[in-house]
N, C-alpha and C. Protein backbone atom coordinates (compact mmCIF):
# COMPACT_ATOMS: atom_id res chain seq x y z
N UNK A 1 0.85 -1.19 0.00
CA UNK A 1 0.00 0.00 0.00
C UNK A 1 0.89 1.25 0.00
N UNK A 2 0.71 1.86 -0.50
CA UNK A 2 1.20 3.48 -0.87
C UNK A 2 0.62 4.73 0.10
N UNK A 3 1.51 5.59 0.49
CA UNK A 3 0.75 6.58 0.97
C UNK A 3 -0.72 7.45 0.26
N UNK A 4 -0.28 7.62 -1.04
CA UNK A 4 -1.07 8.44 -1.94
C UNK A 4 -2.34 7.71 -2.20
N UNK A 5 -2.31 6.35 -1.65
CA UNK A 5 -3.45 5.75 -1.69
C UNK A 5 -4.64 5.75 -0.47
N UNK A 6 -4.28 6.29 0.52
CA UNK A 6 -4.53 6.42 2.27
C UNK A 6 -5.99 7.59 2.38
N UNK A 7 -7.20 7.22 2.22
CA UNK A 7 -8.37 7.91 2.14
C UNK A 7 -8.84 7.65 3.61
N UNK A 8 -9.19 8.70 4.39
CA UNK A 8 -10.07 9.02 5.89
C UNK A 8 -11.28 7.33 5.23
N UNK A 9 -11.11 6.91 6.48
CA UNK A 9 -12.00 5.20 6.23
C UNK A 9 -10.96 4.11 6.27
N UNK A 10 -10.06 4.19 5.53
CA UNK A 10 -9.16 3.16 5.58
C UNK A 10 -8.59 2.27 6.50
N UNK A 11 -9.00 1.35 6.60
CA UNK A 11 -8.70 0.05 7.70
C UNK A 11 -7.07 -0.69 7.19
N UNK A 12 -7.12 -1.34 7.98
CA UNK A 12 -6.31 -2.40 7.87
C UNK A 12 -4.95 -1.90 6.95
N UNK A 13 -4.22 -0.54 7.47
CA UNK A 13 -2.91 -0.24 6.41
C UNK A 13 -1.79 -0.55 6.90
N UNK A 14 -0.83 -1.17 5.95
CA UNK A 14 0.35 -2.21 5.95
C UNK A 14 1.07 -1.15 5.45
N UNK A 15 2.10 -0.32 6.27
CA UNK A 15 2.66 0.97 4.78
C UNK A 15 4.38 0.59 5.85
N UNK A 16 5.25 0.83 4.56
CA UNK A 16 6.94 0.88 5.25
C UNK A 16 7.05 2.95 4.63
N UNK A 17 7.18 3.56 5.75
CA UNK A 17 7.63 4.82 5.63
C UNK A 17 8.57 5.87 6.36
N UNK A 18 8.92 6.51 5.85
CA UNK A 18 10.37 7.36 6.45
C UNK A 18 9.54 8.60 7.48
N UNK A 19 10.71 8.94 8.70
CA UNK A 19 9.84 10.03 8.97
C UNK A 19 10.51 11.09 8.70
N UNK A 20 10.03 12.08 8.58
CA UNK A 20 10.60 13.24 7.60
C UNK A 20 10.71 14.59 8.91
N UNK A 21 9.52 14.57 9.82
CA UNK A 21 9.64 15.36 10.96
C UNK A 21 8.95 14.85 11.93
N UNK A 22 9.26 15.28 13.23
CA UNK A 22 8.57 15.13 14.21
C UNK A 22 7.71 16.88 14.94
N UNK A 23 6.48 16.55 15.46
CA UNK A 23 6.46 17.73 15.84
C UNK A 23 6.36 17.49 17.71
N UNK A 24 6.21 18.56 18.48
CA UNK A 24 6.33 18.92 20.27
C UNK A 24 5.47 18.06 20.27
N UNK A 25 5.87 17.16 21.08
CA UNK A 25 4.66 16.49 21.95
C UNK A 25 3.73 17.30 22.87
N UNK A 26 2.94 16.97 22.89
CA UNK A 26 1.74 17.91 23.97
C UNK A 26 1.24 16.75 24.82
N UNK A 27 0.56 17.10 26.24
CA UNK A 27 -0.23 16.75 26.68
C UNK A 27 -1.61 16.90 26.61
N UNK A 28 -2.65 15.31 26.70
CA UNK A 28 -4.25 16.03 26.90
C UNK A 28 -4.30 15.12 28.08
N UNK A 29 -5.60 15.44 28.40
CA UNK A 29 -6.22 14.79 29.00
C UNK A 29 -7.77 13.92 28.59
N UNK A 30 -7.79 12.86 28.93
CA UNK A 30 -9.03 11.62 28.31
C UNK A 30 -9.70 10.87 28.60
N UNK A 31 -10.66 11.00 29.30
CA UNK A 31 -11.33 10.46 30.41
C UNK A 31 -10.81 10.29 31.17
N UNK A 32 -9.98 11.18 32.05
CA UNK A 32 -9.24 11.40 33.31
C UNK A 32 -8.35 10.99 33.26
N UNK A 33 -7.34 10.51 32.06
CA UNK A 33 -6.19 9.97 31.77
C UNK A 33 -5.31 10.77 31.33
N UNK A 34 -3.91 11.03 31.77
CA UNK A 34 -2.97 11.94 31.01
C UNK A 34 -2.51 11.66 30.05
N UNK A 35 -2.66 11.95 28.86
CA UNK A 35 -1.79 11.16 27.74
C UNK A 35 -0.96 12.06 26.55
N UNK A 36 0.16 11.22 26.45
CA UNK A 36 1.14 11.92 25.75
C UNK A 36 0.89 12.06 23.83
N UNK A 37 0.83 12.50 23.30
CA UNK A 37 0.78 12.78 22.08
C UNK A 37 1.67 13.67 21.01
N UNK A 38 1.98 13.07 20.02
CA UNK A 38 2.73 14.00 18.88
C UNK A 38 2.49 13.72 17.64
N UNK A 39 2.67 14.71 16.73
CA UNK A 39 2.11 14.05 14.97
C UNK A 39 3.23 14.02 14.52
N UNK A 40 3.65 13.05 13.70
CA UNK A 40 4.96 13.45 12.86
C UNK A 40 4.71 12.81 11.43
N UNK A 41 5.68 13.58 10.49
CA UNK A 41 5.20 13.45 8.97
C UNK A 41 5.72 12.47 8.19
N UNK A 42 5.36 11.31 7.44
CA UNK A 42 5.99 10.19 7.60
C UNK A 42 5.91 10.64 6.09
N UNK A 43 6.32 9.71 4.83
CA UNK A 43 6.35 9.93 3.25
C UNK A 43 7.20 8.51 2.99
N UNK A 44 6.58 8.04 1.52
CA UNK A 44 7.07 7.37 0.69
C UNK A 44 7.46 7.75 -0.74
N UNK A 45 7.70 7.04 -1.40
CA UNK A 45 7.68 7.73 -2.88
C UNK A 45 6.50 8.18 -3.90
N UNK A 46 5.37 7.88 -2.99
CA UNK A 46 4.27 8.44 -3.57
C UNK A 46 3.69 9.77 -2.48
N UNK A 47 4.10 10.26 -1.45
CA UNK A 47 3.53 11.43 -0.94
C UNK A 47 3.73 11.07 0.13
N UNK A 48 3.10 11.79 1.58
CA UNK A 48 3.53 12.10 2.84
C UNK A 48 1.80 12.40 3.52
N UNK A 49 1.98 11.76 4.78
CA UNK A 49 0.88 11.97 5.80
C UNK A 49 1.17 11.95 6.96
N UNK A 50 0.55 12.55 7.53
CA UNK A 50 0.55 12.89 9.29
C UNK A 50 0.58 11.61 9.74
N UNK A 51 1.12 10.78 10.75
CA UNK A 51 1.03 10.03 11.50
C UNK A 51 1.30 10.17 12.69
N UNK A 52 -0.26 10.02 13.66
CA UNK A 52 -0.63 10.52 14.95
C UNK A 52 0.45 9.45 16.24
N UNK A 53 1.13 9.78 17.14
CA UNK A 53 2.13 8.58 17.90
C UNK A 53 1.33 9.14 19.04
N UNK A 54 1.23 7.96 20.11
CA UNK A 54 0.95 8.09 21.44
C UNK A 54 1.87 7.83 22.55
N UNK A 55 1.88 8.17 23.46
CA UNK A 55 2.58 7.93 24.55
C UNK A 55 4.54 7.04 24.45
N UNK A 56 4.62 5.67 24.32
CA UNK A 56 5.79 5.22 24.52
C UNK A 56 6.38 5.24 22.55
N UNK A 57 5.29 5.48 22.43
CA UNK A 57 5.74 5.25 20.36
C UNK A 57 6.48 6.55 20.51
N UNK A 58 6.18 7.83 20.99
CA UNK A 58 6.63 8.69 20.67
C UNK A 58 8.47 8.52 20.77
N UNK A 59 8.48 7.66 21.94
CA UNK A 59 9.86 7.90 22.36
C UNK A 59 10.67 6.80 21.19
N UNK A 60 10.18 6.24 20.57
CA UNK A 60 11.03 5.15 19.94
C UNK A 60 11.25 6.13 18.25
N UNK A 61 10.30 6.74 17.76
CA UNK A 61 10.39 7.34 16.29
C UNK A 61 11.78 8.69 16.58
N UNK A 62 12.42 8.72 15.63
CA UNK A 62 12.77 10.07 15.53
C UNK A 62 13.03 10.25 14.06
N UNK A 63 13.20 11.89 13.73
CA UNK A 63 13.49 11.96 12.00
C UNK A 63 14.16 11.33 11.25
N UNK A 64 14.17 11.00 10.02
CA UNK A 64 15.23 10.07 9.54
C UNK A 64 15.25 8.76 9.90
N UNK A 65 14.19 8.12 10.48
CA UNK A 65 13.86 6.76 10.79
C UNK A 65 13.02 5.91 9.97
N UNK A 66 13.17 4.89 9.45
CA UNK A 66 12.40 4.21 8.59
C UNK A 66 11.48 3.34 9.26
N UNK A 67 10.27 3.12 9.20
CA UNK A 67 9.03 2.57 10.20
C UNK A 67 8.54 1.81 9.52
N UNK A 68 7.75 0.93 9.83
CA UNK A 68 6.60 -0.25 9.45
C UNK A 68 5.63 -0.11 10.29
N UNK A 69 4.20 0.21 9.52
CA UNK A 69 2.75 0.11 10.62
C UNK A 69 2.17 -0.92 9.63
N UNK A 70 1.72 -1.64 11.04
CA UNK A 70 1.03 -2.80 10.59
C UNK A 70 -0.80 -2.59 10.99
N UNK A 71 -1.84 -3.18 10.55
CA UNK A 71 -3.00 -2.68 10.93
C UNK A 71 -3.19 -1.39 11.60
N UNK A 72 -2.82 0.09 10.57
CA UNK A 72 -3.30 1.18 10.96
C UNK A 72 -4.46 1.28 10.86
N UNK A 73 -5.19 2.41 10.69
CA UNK A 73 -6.09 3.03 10.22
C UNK A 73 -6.28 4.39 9.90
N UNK A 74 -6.81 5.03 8.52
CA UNK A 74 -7.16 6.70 8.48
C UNK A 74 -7.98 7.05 8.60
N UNK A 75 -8.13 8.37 9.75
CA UNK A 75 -9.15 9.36 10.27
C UNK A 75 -8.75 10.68 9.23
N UNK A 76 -9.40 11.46 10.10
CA UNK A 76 -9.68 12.76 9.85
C UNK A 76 -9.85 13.71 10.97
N UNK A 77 -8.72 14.65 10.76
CA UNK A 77 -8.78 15.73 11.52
C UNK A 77 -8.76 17.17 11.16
N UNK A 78 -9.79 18.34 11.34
CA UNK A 78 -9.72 19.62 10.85
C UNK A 78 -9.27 19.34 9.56
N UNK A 79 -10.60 18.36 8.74
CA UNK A 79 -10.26 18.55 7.35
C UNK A 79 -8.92 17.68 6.56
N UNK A 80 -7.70 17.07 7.37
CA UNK A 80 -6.56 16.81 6.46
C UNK A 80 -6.61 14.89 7.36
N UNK A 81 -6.18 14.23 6.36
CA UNK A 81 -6.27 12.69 6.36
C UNK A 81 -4.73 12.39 7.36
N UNK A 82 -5.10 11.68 8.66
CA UNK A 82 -4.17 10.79 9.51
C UNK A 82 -3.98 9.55 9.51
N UNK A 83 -2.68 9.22 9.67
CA UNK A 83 -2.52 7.63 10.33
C UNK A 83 -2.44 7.78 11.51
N UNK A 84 -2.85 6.70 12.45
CA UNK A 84 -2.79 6.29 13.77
C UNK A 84 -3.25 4.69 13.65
N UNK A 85 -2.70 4.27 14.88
CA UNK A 85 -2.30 2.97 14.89
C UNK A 85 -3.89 2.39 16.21
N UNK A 86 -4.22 3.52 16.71
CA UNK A 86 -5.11 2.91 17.69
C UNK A 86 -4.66 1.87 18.40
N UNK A 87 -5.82 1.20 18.90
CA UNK A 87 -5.33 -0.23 20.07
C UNK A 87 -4.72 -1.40 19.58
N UNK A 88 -4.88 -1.55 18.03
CA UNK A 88 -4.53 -3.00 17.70
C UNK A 88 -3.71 -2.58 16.45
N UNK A 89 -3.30 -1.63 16.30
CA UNK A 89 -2.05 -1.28 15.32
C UNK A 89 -0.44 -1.72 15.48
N UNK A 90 0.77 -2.22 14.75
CA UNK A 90 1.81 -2.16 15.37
C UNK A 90 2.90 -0.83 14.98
N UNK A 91 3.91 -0.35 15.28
CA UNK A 91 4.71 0.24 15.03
C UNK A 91 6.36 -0.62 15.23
N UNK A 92 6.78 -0.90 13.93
CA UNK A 92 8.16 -1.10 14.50
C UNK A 92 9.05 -0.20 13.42
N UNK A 93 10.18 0.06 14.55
CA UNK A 93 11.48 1.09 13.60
C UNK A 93 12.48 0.36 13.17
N UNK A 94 12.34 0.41 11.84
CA UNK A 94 13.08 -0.70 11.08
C UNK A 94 14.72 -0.47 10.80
């Protein structure tokens, strides 16, 4: 699967991609849970998308890292298409 192929709906995405940036992690809060969050911009040779990291993922990605997500999925946020891995997604840094 290709990035340029990645439409808000998309289940089950198998993608190998580079990360190109990371942005500040922030804190929220989520049903009374503190949780860590950051987006960073991942790309293949067909284009580039946000991919949403949570809490311990954050600490393992950095720029210039080549990744494998296994069962992602794409949302939608303010309009522009995300990856996130949710509960049953994997992340490994290849």
């Amino acid at each position: 699967m290709n990035i340029n192929e990645l439409k808000p709906g998309t289940g089950s995405v198998s993608i190998e991609a580079e990360v190109v940036s990371m942005d500040s992690e922030r804190e929220i809060n989520k049903y009374g849970r503190k949780l860590r969050v950051a987006n960073a911009t991942i790309k293949d040779d067909s284009g580039s998308i946000t991919l949403v990291l949570w809490n311990d993922q954050i600490d393992s990605v950095k720029a210039g890292a080549k990744i494998k997500i296994e069962n992602g999925y794409v949302n939608e946020w303010q309009g522009a298409a995300q990856l996130t891995l949710g509960k049953f997604g994997k992340l490994t840094v290849l």
